[in-house]
N, C-alpha and C. Protein backbone atom coordinates (compact mmCIF):
# COMPACT_ATOMS: atom_id res chain seq x y z
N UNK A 1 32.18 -43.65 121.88
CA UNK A 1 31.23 -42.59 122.18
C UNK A 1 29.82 -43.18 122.19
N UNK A 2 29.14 -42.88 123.11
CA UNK A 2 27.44 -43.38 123.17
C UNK A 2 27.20 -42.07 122.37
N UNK A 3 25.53 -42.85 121.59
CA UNK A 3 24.51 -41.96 121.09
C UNK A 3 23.97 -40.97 122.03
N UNK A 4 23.94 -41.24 123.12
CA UNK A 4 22.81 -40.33 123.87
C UNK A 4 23.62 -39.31 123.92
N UNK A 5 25.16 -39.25 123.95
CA UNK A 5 26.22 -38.12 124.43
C UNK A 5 26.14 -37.06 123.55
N UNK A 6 25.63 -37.80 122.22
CA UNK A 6 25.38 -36.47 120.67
C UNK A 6 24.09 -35.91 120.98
N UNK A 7 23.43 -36.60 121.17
CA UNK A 7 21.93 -35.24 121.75
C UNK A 7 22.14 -34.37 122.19
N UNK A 8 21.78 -33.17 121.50
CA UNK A 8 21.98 -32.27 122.05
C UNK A 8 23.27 -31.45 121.83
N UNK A 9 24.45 -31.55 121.38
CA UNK A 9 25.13 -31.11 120.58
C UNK A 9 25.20 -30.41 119.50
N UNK A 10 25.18 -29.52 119.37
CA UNK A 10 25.52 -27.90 118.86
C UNK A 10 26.15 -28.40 117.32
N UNK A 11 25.71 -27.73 116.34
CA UNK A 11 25.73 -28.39 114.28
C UNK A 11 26.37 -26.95 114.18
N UNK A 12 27.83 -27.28 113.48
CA UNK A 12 28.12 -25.65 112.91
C UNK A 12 28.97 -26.57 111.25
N UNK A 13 28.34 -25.23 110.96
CA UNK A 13 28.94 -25.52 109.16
C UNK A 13 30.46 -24.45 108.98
N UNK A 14 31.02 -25.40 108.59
CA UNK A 14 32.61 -25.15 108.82
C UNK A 14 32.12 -24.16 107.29
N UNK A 15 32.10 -23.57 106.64
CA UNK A 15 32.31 -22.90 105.18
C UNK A 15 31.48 -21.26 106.36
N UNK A 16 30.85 -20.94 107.34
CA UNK A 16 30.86 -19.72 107.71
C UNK A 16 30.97 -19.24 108.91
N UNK A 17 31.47 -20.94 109.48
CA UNK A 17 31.36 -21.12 111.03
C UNK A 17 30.16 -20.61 111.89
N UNK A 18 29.01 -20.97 111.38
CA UNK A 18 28.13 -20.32 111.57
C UNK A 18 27.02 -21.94 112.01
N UNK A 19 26.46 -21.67 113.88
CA UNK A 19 25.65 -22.62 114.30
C UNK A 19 24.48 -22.88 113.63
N UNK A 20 24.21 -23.71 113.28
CA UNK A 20 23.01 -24.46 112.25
C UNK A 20 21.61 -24.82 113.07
N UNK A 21 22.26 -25.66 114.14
CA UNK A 21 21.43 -26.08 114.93
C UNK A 21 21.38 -27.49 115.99
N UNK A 22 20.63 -27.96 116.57
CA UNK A 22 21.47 -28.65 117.91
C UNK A 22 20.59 -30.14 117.11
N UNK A 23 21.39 -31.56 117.68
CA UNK A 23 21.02 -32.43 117.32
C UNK A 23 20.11 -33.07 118.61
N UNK A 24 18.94 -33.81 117.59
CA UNK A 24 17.78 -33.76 118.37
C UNK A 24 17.45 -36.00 118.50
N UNK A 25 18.06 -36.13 117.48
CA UNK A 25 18.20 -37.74 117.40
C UNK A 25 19.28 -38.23 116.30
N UNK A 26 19.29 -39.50 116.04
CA UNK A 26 20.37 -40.03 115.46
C UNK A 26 19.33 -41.28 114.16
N UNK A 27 19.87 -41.25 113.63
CA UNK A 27 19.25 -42.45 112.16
C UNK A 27 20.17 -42.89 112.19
N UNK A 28 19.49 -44.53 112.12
CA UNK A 28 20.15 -45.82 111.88
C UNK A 28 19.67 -47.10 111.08
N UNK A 29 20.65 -47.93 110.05
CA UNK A 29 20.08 -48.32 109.37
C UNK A 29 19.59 -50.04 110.13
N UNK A 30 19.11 -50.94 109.65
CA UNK A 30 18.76 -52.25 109.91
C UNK A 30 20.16 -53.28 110.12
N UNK A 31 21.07 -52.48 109.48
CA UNK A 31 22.74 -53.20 109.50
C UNK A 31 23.06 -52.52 111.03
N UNK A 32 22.38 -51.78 111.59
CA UNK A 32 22.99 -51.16 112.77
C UNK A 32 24.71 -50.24 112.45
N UNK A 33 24.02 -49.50 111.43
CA UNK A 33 24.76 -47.97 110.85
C UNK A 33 24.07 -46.79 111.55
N UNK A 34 24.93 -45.83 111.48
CA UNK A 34 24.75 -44.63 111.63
C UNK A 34 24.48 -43.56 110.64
N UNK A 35 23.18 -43.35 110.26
CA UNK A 35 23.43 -43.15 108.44
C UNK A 35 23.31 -41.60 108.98
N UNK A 36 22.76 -41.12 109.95
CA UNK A 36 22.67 -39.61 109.79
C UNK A 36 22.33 -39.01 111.04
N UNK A 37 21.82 -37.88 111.06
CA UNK A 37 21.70 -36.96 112.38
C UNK A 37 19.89 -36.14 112.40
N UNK A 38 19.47 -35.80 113.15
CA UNK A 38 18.18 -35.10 112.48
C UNK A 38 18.50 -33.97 113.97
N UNK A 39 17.79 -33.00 113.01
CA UNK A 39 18.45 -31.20 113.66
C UNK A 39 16.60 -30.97 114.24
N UNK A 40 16.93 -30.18 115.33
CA UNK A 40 15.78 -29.81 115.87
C UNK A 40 15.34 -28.62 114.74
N UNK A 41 13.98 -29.00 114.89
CA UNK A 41 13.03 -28.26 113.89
C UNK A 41 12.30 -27.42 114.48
N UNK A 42 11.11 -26.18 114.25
CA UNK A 42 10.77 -24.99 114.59
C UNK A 42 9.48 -25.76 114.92
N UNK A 43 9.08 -26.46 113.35
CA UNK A 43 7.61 -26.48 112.90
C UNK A 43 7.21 -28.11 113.86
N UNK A 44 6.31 -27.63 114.58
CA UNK A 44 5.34 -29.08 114.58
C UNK A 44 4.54 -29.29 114.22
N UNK A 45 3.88 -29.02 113.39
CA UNK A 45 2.87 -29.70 112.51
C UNK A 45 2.86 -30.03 110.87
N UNK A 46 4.28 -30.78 110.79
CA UNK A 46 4.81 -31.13 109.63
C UNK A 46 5.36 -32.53 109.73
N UNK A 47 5.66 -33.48 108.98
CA UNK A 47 5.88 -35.08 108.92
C UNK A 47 7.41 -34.71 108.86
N UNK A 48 7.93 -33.59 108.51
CA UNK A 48 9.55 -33.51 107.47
C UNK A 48 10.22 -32.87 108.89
N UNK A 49 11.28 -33.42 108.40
CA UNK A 49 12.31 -33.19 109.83
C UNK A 49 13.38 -32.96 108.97
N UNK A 50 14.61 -31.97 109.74
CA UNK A 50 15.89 -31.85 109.00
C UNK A 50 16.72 -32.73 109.31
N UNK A 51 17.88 -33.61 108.45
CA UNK A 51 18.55 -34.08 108.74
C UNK A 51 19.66 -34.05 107.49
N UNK A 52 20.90 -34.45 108.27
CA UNK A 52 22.16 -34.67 107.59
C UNK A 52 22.93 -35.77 107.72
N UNK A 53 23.04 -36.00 106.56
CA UNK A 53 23.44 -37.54 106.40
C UNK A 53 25.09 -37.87 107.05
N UNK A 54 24.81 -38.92 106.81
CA UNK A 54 26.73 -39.53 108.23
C UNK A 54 28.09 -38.96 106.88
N UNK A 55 27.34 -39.18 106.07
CA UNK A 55 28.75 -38.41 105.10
C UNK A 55 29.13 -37.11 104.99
N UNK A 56 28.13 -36.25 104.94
CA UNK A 56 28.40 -34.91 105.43
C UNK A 56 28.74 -34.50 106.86
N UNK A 57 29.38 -35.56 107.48
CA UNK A 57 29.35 -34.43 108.43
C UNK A 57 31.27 -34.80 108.82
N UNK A 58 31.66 -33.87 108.79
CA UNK A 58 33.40 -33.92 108.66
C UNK A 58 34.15 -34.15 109.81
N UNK A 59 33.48 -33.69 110.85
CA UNK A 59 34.13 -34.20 112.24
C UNK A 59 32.89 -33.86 113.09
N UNK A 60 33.62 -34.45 114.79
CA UNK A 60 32.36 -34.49 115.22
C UNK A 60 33.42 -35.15 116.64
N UNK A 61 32.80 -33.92 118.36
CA UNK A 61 33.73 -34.60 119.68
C UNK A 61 32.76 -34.31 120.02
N UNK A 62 33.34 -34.22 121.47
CA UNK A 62 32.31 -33.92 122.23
C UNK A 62 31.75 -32.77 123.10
N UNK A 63 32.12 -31.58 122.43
CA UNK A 63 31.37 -30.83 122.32
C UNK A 63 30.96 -30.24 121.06
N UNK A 64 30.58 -30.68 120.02
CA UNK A 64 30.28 -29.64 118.65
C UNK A 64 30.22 -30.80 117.46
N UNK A 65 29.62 -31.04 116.38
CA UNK A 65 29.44 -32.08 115.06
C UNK A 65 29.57 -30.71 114.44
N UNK A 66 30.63 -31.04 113.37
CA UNK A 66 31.00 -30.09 112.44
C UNK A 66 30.41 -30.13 110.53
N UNK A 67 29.64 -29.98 109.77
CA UNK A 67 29.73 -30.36 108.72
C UNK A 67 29.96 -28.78 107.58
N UNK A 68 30.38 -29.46 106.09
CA UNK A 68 30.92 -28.67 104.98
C UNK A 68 29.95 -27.53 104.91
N UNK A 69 28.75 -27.22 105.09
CA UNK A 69 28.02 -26.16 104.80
C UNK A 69 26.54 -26.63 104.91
N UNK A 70 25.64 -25.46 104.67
CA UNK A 70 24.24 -25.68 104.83
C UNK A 70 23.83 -26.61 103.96
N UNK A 71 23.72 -26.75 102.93
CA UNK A 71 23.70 -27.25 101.53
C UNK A 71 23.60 -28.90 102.20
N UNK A 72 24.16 -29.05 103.17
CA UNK A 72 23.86 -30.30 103.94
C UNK A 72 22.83 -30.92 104.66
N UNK A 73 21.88 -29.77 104.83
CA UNK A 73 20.61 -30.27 105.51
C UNK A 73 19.76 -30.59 104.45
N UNK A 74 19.36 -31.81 104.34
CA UNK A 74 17.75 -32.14 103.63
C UNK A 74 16.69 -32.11 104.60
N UNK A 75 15.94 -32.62 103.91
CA UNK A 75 14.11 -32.43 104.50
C UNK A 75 14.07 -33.92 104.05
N UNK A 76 13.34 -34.35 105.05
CA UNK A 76 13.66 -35.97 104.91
C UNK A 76 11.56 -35.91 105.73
N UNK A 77 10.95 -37.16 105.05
CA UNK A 77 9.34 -37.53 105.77
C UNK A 77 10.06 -38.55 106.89
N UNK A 78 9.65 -38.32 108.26
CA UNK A 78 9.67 -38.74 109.21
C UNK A 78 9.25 -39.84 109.15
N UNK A 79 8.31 -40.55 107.99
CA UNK A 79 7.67 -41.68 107.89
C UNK A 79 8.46 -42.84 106.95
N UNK A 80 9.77 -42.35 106.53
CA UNK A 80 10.26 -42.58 105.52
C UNK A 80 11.72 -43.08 106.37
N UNK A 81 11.86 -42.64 107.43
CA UNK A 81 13.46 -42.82 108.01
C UNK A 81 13.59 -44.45 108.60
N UNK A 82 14.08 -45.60 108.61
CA UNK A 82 13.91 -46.31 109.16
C UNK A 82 14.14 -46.76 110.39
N UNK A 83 14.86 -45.89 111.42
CA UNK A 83 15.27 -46.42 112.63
C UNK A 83 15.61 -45.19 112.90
N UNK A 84 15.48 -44.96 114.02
CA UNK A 84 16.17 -43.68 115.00
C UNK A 84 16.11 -44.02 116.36
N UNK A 85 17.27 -43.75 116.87
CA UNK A 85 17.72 -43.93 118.70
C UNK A 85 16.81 -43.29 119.49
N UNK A 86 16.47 -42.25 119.39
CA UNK A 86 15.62 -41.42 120.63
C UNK A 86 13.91 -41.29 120.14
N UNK A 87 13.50 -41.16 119.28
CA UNK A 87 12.82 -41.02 119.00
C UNK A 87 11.70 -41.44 117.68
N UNK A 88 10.70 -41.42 117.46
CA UNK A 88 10.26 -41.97 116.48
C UNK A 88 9.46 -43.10 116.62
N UNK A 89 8.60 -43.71 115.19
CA UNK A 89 8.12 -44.96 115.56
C UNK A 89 8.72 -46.26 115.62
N UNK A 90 10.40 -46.11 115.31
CA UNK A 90 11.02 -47.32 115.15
C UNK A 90 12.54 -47.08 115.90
N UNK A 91 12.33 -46.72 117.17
CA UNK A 91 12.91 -46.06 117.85
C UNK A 91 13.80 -47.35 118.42
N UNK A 92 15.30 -47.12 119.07
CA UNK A 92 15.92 -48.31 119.40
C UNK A 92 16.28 -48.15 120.74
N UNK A 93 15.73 -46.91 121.79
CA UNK A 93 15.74 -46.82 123.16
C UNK A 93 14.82 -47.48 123.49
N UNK A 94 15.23 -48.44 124.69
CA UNK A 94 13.98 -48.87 125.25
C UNK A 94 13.28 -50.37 124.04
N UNK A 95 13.89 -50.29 123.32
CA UNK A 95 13.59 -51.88 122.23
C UNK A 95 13.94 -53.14 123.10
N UNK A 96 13.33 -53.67 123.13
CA UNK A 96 13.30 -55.09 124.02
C UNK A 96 14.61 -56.07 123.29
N UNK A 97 15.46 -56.50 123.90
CA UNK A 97 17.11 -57.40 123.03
C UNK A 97 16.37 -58.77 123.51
N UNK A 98 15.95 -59.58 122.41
CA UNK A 98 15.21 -61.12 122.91
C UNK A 98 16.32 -61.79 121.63
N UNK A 99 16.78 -63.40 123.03
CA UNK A 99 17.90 -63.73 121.89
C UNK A 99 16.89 -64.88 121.08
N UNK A 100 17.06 -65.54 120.33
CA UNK A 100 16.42 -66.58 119.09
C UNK A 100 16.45 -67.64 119.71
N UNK A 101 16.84 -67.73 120.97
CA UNK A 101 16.64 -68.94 121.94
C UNK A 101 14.69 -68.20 122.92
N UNK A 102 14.79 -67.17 122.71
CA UNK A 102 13.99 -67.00 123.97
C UNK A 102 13.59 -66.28 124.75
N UNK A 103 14.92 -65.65 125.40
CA UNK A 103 15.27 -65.58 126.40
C UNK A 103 15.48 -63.73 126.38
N UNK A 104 14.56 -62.88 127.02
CA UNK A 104 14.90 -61.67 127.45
C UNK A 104 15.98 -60.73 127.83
N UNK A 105 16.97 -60.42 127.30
CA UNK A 105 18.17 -60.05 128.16
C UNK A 105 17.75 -58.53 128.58
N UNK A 106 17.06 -57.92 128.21
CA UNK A 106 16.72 -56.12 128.68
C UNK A 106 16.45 -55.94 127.84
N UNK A 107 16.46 -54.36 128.06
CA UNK A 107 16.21 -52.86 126.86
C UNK A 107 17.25 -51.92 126.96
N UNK A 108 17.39 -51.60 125.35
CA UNK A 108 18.16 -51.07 125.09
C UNK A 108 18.55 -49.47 125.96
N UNK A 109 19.37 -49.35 126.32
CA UNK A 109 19.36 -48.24 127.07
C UNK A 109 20.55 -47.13 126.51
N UNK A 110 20.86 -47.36 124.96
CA UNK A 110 21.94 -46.56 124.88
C UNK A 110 23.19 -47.76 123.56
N UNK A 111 23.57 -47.01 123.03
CA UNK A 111 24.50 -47.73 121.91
C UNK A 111 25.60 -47.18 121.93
N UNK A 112 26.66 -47.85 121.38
CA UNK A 112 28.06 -47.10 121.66
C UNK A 112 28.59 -47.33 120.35
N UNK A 113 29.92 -46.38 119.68
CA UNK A 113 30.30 -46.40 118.48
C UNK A 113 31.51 -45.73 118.41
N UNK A 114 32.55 -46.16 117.61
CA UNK A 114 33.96 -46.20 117.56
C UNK A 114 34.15 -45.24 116.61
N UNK A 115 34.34 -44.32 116.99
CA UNK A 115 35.11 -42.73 116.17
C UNK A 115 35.58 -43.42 115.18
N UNK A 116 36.87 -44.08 115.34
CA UNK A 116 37.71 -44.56 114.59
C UNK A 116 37.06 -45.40 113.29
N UNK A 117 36.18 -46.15 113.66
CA UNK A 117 35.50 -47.09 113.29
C UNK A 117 34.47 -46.62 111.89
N UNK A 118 34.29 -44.81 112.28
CA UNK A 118 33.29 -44.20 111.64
C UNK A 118 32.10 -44.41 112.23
N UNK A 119 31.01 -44.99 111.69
CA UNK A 119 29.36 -45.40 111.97
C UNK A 119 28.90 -46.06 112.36
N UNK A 120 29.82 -46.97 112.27
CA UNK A 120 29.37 -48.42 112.74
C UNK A 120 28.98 -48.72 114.49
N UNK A 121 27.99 -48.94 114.72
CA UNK A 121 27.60 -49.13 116.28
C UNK A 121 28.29 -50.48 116.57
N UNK A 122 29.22 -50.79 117.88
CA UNK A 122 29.87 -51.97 118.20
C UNK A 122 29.00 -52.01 119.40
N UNK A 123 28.55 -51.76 120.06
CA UNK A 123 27.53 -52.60 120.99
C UNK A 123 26.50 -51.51 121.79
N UNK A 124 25.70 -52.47 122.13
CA UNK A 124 24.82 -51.55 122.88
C UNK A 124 24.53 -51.76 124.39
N UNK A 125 24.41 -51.24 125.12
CA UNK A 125 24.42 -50.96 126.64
C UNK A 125 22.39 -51.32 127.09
N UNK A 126 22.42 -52.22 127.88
CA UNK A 126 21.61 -52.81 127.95
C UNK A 126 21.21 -53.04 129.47
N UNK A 127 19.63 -52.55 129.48
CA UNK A 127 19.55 -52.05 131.41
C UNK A 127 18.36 -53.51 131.07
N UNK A 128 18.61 -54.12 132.47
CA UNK A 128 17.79 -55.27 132.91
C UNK A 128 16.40 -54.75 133.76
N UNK A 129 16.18 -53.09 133.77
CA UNK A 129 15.41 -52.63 134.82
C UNK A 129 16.39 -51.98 136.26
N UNK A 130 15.82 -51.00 136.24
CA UNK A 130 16.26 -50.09 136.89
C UNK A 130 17.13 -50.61 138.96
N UNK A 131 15.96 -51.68 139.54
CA UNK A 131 16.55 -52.12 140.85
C UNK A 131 17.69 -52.65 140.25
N UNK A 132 17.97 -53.62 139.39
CA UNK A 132 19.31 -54.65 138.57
C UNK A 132 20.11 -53.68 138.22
N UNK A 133 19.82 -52.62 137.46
CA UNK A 133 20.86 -51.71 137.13
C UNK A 133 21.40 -50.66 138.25
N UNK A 134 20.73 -50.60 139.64
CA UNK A 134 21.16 -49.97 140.71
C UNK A 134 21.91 -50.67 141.01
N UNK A 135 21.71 -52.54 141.09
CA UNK A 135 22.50 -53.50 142.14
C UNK A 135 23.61 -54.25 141.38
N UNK A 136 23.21 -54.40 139.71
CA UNK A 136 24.53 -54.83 139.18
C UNK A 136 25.14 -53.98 138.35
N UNK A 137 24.50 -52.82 137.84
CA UNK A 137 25.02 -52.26 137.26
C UNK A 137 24.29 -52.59 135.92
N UNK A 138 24.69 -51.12 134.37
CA UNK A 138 23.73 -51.78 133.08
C UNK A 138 25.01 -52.74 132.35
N UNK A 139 24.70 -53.50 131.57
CA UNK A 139 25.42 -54.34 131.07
C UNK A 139 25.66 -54.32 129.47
N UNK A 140 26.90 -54.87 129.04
CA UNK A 140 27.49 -54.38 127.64
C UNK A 140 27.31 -55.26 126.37
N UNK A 141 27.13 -55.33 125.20
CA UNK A 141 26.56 -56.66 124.61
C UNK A 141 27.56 -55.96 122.89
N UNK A 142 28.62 -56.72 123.09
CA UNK A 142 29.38 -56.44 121.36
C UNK A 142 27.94 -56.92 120.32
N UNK A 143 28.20 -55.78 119.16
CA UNK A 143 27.03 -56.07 118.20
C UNK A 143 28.26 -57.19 117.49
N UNK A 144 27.12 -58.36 116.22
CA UNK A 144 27.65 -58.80 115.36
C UNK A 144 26.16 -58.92 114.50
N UNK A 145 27.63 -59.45 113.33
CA UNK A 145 26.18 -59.37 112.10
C UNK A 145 24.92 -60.38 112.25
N UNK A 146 24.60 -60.90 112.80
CA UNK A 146 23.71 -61.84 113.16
C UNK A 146 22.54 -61.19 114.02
N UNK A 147 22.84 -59.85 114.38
CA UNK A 147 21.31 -59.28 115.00
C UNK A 147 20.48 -58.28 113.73
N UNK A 148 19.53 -58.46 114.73
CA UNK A 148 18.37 -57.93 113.36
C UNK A 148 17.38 -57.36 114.10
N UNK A 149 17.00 -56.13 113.60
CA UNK A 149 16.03 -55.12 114.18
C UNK A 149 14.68 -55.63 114.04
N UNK A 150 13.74 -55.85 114.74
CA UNK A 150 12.77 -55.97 114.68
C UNK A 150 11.58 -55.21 115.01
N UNK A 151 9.95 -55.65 114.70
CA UNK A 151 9.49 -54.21 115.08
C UNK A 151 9.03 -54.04 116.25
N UNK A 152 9.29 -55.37 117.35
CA UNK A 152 8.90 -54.89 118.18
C UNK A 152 10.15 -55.30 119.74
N UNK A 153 11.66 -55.80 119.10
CA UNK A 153 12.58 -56.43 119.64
C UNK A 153 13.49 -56.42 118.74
N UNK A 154 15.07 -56.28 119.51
CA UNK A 154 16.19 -56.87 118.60
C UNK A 154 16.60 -58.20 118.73
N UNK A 155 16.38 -58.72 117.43
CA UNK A 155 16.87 -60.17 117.86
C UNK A 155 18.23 -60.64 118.13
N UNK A 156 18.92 -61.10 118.30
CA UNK A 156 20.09 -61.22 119.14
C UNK A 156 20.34 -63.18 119.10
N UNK A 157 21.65 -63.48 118.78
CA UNK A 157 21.79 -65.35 118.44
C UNK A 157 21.56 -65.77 119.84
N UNK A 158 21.11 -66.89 120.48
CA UNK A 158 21.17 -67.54 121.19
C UNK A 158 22.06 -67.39 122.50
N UNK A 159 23.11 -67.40 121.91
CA UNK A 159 24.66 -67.48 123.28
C UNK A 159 24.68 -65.96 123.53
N UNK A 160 23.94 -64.76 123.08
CA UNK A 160 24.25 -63.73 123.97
C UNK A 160 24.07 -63.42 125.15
N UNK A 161 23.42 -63.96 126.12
CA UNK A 161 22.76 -63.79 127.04
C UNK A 161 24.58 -63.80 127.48
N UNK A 162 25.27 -65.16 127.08
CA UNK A 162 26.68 -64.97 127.65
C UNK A 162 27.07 -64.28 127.49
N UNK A 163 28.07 -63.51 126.68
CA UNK A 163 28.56 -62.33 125.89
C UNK A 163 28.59 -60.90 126.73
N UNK A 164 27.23 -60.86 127.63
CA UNK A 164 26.71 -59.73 128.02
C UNK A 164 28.02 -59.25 129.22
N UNK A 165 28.91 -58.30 129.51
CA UNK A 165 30.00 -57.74 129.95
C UNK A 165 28.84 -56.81 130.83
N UNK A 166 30.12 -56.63 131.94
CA UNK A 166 29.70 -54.80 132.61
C UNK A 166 29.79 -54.07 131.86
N UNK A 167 28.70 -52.96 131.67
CA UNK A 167 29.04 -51.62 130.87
C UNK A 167 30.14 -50.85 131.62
N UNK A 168 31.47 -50.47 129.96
CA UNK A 168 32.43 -49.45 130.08
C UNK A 168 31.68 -47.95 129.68
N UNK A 169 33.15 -47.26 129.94
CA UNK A 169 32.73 -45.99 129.02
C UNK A 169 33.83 -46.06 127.99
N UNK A 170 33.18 -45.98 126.56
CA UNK A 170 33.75 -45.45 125.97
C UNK A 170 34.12 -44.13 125.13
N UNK A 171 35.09 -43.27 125.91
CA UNK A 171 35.17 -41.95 125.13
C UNK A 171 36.11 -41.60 124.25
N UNK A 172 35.43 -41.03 123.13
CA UNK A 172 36.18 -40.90 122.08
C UNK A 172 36.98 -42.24 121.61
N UNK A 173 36.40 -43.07 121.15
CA UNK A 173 36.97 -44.53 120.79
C UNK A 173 37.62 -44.92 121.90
């Protein structure tokens, strides 16, 4: 399943079956985890955003993320979260993938993650710019433990530039 496919997806708390609210981005840690979800909020002129952490939430397809009850949303400082996919100051759309040789391979255009797997992000989908991604298509890059978020690029070992596959789809693992 890609991240971008949960945007926007509809939060119901299984204890009254009752809609909570729609997901607005995704938190991720520096290990390239999925630690949580953040719920669209009313207020804009506040630092605190709602979110629910990757353990509360009990299932989750593709249409609906299900978690145990309200009691699940915290109030989390926006300044305080360390990574988020769509949005934010440490945002991982659009993050420049430079490998430790050098060498530019794109921006991130999207991450993908194995149901099965739980949280863990296994690779991310990677556009070279939009004419390249009309003429070759965006391209697929397996994560391993050797990349590292940076603040202004993901760093990435040397030999990925090889590694880099056609982007699949993966649904539902």
């Amino acid at each position: 399943m890609k991240l971008q496919d949960m945007i926007g997806l509809a939060v119901f708390e299984v204890e009254e079956g009752q809609e909570i609210g729609t997901i607005v981005d995704c938190i991720v840690d520096s290990n390239l985890n999925i630690t949580g979800i953040e719920l669209e909020s009313k207020s804009f002129f506040t630092s605190h955003v709602k979110v629910v952490a990757w353990k509360d939430i009990i299932a989750y397809g593709e249409d609906a993320v299900m978690i145990a009850s309200k009691e699940s949303i915290d109030k989390a400082d926006s300044d305080n979260i360390p990574h988020t996919f769509l949005m934010g100051k440490n945002k991982l759309k659009d993050l420049q993938v430079v490998t430790t040789a050098g060498t530019i391979i794109g921006k991130i255009s999207d991450v993908y993650f194995d149901q099965k797997m739980g949280n863990t992000i296994v690779a991310l989908e990677i556009s070279d710019g939009l004419v390249t991604d009309l003429i070759e298509g965006r391209k697929w890059l397996p994560c391993s433990d050797d990349m590292s978020i940076g603040e202004n690029a993901l760093l990435v070992p040397a030999m990925s530039e090889e590694r880099l596959q056609k982007a699949i789809n993966i649904v539902n693992g």
